[in-house]
Protein backbone atom coordinates (compact mmCIF):
# COMPACT_ATOMS: atom_id res chain seq x y z
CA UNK A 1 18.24 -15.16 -6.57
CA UNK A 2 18.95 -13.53 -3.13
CA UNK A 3 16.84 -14.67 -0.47
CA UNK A 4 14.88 -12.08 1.86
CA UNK A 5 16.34 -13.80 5.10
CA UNK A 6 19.80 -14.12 3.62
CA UNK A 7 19.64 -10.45 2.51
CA UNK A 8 18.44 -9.01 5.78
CA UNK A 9 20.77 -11.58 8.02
CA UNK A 10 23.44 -9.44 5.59
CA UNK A 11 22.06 -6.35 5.86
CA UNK A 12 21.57 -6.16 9.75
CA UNK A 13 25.38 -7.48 9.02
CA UNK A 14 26.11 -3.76 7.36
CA UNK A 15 26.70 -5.68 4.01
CA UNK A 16 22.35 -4.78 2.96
CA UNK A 17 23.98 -1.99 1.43
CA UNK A 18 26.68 -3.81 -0.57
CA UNK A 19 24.24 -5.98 -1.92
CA UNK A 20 21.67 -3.20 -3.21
CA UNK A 21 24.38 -1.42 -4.84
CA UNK A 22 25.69 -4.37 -6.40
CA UNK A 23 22.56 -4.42 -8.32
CA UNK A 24 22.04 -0.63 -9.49
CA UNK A 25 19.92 0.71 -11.94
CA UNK A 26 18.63 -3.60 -12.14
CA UNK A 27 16.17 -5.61 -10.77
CA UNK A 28 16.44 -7.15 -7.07
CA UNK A 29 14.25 -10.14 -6.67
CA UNK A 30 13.43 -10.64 -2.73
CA UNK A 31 12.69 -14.13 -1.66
CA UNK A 32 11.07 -15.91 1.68
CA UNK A 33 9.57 -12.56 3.24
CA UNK A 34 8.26 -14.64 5.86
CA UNK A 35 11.47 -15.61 7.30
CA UNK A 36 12.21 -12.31 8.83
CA UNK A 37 9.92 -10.19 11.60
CA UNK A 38 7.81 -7.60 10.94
CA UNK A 39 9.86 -4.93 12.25
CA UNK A 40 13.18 -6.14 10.09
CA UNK A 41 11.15 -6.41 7.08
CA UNK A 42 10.13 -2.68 6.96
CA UNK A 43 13.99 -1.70 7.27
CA UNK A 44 14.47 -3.31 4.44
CA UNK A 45 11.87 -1.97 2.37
CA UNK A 46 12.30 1.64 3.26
CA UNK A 47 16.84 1.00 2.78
CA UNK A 48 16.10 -0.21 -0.47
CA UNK A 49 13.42 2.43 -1.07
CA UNK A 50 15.56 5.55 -0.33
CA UNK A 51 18.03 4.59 -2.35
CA UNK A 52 20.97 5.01 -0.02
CA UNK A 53 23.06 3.00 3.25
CA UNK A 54 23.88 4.50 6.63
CA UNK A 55 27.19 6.20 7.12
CA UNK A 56 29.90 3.73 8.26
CA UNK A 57 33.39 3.85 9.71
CA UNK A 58 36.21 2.08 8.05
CA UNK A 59 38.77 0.09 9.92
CA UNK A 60 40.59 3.41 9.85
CA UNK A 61 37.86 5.31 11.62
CA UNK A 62 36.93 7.34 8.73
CA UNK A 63 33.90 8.00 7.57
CA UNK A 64 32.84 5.78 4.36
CA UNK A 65 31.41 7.14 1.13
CA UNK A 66 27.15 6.15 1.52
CA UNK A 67 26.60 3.42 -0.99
CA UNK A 68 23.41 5.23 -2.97
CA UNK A 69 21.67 2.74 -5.30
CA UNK A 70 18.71 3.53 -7.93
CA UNK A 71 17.06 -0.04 -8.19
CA UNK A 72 13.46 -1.61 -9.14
CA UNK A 73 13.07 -4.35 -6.45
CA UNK A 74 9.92 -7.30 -5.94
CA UNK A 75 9.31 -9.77 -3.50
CA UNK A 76 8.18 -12.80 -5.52
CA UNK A 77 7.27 -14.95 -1.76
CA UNK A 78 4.48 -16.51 -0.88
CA UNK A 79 3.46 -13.84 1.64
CA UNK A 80 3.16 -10.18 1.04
CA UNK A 81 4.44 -7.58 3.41
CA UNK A 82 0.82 -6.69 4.82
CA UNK A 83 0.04 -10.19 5.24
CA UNK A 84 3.28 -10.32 7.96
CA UNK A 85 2.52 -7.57 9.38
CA UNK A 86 -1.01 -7.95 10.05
CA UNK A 87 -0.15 -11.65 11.98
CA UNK A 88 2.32 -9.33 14.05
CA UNK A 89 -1.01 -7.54 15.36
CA UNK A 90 0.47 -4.38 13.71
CA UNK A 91 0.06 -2.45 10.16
CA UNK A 92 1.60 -1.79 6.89
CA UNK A 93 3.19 2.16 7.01
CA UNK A 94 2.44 4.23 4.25
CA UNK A 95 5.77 4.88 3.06
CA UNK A 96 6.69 1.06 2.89
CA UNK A 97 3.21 0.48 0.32
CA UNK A 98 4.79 2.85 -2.03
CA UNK A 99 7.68 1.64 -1.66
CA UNK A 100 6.87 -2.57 -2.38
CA UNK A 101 4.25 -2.82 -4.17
CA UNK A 102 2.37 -5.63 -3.83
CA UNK A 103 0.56 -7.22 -6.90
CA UNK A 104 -1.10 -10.62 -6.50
CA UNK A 105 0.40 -13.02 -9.14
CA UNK A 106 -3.02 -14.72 -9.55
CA UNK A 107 -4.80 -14.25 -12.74
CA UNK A 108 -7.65 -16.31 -12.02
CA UNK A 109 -6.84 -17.96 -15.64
CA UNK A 110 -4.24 -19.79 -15.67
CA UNK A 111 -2.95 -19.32 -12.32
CA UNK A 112 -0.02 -17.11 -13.14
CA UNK A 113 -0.16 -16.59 -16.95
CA UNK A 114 -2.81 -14.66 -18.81
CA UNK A 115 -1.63 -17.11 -22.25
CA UNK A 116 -0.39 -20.70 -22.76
CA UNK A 117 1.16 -19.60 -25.87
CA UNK A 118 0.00 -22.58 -27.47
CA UNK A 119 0.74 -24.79 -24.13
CA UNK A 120 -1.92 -27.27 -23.27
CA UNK A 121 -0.73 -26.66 -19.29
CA UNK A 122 0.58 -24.09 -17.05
CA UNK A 123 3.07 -26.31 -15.60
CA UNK A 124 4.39 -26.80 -19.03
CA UNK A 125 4.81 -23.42 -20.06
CA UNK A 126 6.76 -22.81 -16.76
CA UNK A 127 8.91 -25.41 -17.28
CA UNK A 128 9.76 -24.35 -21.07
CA UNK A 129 10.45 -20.82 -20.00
CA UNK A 130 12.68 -22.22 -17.07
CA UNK A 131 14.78 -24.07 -19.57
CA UNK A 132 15.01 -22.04 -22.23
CA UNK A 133 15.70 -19.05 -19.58
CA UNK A 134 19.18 -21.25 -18.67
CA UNK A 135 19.99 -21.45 -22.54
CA UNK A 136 19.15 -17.64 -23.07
CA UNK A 137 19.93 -14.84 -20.87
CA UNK A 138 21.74 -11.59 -20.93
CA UNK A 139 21.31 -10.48 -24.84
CA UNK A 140 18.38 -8.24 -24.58
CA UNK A 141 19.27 -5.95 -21.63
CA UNK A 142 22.64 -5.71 -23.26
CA UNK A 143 20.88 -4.58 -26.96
CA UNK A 144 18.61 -2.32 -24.70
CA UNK A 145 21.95 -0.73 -23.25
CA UNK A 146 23.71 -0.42 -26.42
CA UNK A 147 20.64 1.39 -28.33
CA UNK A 148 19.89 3.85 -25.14
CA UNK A 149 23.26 4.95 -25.10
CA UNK A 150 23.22 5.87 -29.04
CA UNK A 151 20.93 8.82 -28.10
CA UNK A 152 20.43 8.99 -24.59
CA UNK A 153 18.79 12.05 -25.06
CA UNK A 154 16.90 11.42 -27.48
CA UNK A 155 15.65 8.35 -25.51
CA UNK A 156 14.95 10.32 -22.64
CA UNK A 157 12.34 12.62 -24.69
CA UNK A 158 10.68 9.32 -26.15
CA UNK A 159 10.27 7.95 -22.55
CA UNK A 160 8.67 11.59 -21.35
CA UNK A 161 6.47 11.71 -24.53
CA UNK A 162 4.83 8.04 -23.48
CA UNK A 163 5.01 8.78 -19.43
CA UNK A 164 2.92 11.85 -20.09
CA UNK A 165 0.45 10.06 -22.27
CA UNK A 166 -0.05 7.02 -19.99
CA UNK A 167 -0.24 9.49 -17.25
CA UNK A 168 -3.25 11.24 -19.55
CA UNK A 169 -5.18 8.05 -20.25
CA UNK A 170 -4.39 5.82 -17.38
CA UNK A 171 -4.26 8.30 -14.37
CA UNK A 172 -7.48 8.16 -12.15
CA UNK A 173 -8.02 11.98 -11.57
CA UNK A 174 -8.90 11.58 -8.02
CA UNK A 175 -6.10 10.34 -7.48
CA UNK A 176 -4.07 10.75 -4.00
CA UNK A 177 -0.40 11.65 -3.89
CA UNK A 178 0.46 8.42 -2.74
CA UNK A 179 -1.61 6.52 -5.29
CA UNK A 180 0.11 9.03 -7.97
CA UNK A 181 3.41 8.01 -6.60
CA UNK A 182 2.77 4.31 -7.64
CA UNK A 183 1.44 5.16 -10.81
CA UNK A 184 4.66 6.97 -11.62
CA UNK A 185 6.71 3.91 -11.22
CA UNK A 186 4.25 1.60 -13.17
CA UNK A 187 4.19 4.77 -16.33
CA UNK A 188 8.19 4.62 -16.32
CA UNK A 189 8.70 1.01 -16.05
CA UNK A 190 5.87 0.62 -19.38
CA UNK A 191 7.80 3.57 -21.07
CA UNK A 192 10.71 1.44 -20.96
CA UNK A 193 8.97 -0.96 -22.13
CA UNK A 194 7.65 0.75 -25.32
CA UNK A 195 10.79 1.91 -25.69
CA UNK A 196 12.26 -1.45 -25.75
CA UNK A 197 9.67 -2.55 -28.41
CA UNK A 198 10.49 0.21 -30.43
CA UNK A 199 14.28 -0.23 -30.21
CA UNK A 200 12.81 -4.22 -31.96
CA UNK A 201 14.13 -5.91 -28.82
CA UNK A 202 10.71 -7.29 -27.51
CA UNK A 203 9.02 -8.45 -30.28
CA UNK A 204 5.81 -7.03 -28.74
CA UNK A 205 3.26 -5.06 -30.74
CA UNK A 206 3.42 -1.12 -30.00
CA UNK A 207 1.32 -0.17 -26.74
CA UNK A 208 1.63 -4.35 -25.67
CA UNK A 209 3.90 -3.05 -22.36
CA UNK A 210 2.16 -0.09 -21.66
CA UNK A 211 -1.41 -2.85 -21.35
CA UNK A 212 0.63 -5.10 -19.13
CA UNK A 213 1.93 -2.71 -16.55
CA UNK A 214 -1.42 -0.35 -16.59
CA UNK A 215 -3.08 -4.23 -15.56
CA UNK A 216 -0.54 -4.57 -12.84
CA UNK A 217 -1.56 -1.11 -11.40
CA UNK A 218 -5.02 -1.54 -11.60
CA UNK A 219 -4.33 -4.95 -9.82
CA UNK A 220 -2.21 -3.30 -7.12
CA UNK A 221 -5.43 -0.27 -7.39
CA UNK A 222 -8.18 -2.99 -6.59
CA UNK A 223 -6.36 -4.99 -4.01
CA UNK A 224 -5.97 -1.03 -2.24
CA UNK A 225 -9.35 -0.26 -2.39
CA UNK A 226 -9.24 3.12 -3.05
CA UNK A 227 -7.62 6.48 -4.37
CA UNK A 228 -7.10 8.05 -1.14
CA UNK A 229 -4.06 8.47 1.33
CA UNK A 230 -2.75 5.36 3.14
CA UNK A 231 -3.40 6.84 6.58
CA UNK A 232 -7.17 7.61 5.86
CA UNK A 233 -8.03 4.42 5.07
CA UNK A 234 -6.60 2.75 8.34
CA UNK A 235 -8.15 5.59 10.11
CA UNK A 236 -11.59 4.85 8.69
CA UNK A 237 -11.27 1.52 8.66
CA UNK A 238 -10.28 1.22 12.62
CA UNK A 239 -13.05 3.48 13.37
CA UNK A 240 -15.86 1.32 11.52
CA UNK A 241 -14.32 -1.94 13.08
CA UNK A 242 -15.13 -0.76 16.95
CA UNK A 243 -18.40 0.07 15.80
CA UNK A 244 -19.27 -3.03 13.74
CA UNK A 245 -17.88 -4.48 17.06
CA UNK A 246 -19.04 -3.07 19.59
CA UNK A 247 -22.62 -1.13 18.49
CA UNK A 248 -24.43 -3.63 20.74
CA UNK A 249 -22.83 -4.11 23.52
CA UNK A 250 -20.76 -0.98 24.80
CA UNK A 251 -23.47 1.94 23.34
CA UNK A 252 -26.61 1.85 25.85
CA UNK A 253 -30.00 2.37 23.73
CA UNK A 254 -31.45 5.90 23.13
CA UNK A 255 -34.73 4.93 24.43
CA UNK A 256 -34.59 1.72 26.72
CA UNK A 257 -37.55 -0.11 27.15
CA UNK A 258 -38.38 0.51 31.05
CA UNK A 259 -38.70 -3.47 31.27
CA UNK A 260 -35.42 -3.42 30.00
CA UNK A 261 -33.29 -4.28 33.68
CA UNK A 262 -29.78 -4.97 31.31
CA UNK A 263 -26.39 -2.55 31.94
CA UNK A 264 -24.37 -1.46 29.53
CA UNK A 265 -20.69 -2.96 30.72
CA UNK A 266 -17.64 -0.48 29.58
CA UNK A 267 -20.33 2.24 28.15
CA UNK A 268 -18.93 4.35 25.57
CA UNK A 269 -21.86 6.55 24.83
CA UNK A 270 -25.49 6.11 22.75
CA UNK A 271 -27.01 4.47 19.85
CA UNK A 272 -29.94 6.22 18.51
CA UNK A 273 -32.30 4.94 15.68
CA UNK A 274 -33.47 7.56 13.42
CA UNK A 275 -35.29 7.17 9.98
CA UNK A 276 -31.40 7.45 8.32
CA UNK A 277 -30.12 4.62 10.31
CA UNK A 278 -28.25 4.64 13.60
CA UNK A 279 -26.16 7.33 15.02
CA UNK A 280 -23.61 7.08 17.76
CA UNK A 281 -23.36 9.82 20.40
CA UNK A 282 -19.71 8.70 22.06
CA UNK A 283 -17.97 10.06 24.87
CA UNK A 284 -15.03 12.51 24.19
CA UNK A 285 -12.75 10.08 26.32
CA UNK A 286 -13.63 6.99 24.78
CA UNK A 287 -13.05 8.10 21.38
CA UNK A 288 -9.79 9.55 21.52
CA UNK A 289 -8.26 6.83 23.80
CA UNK A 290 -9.99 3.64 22.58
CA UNK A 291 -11.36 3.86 19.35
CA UNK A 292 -8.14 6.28 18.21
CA UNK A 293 -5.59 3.60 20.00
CA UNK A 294 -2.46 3.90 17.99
CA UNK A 295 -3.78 7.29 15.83
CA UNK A 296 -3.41 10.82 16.35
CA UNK A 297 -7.17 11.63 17.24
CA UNK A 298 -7.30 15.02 15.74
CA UNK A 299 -6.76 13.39 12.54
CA UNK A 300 -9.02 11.11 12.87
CA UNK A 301 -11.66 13.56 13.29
CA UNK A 302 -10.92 15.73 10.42
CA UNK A 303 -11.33 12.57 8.43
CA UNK A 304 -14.58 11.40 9.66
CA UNK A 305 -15.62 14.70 9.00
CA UNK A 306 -14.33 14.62 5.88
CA UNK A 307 -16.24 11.63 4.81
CA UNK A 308 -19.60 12.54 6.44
CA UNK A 309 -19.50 9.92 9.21
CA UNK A 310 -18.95 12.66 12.06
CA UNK A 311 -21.53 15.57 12.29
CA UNK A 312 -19.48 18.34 13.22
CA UNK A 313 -20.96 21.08 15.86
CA UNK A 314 -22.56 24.62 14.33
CA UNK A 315 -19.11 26.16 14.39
CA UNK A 316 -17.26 23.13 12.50
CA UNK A 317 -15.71 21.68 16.07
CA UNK A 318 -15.88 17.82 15.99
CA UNK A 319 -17.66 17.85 19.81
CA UNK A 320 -21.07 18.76 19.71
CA UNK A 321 -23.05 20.00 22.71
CA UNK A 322 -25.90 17.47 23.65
CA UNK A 323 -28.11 16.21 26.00
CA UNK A 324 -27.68 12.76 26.55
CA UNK A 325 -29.92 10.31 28.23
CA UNK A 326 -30.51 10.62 31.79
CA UNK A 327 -29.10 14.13 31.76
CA UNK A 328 -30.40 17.50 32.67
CA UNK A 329 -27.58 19.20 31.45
CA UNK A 330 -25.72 19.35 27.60
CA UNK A 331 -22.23 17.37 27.13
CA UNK A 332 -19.82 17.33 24.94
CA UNK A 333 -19.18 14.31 22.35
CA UNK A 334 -18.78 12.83 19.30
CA UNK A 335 -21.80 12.55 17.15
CA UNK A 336 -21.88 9.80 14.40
CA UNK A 337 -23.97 9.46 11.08
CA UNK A 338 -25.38 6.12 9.93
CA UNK A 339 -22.46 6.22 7.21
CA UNK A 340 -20.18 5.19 9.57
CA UNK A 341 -21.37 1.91 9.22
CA UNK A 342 -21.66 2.55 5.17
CA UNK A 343 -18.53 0.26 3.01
């Protein structure tokens, strides 16, 4: 077992390479994410991810051949990638969820199995499959080698005839690119799988792998939230939180009561209560520097457009023309539905 802090003390080292390719076309087990920042912990994920190292000089001053590596890699530590990065104050990239997948180990059963297997414990289990595990190790991956390599090709056709048919059955068809790019490594990894059963290494029934892995995605699916892109969620999600936040006490009301004698500290524009809920007129300013803080704002509209929580003006522009409270004359801003405030 490699250790994530060991691994990225080596890596920062120029060895992270080294050990990546050492474990090519296997599985790399990452342990302790915690121990390492934020900031280290997404190099590692997008090295290991692209499948190569950096260039590097030899004692010699010639260049070195790039180590390339073609791995499946998990971090089996107590806390996920998002979870460190969201106690940094910062967030999870798109490229690194695709890249580590996170899936919760928690069945709600029997804490991490599904089945005892005749067990009366969970504790029990896990210690008979640590045991046995040091007795037996090795002899399937090696049977798995020797009967892929008897007809690699023909191997490679099985494994395209089950991708496409999980893809068929399994595949949610709204589906974004990124969520399609996770599916693709669940479908190959439950091909092999299939393949393995049907090779008589496993033991499993026929379709047993493909039902494992196709829970794991819709584990990984649930815990996401959604099928769209990475970046649209954090965008909508950042734009409901100043709202839920701050629809009180930064947007001034519509229609004040003239008794009312309380200001509106740090105004960003107008709550008005209509028969669909409450809108939010907010100012062009306060939108694209405060609520957009950290996001390209243009995007941002186009989304909330997208999604029907920003009314766009006559000619599709994301500023409308309006007369605001207290105004004789129109201004431009940023006019909000009541589903901006919707789940």
């Amino acid at each position: 077992m490699t250790t994530f802090g060991s691994l990225l003390s080596r890596c920062l080292q120029l060895q992270g390479h080294e050990i990546a390719s050492l474990h090519n076309d296997r599985l790399l087990c990452l342990d302790e994410l915690g121990q390492i920042s934020p900031h280290e912990a997404g190099q590692i994920v997008y090295m290991l991810g692209n499948g190569m190292g950096k260039s590097r000089a030899s004692p010699s001053a010639l260049a070195k051949k790039i180590a390339t590596w073609r791995l499946v890699f998990l971090s089996n530590g107590e806390l996920s990638l998002s979870q460190i990065m969201n106690e940094a104050g910062t967030r999870v990239k798109a490229g690194q969820e695709v890249r580590l997948i996170e899936i919760t180990a928690d069945t709600s059963i029997f804490g991490l199995f599904e089945d005892l297997h005749g067990f009366e414990r969970g504790a029990d289990f896990s210690d008979y499959l640590k045991n046995t595990c040091t007795q037996f190790y090795g002899t399937a991956s090696k049977a798995y080698l020797e009967r892929l390599v008897e007809d690699i090709e023909g191997a490679i056709e099985l494994v395209k005839t089950i991708t496409n048919g999980i893809l068929q059955r399994y595949l949610p068809s709204q589906a974004s690119a990124q969520v399609v790019r996770v599916f693709n490594h669940f479908a190959l990894i439950a091909s092999a799988g299939e393949l393995a059963t049907q090779f008589g290494i496993t033991g499993w029934e026929v379709e047993e792998a493909i039902s494992g892995v196709m829970a794991c995605f819709q584990n990984w699916l649930n815990a996401r939230g959604d099928l769209g892109m990475h970046e649209e969620k954090v965008a909508l999600s950042q734009v409901k939180s100043f709202f839920e936040h701050h629809a009180e006490s930064r947007f001034s009301p519509w229609e004040r009561d003239p008794e009312d004698k309380s200001r509106t500290l740090n105004r960003v524009g107008y709550r008005k209560e209509t028969d669909e809920g409450v809108e939010f007129y907010v100012f062009k300013e306060a939108f694209r520097k405060e609520i957009c803080r950290g996001l390209d704002y243009p995007y941002v509209e186009q989304i909330c457009i997208r999604h029907k929580r920003l009314l766009p003006g006559p000619k599709g522009n994301p500023t409308r023309s309006e007369r605001l409270p207290g105004n004789k004359k129109t201004a431009r801003c940023y006019r909000f539905t009541p589903e901006i405030l919707s789940t």
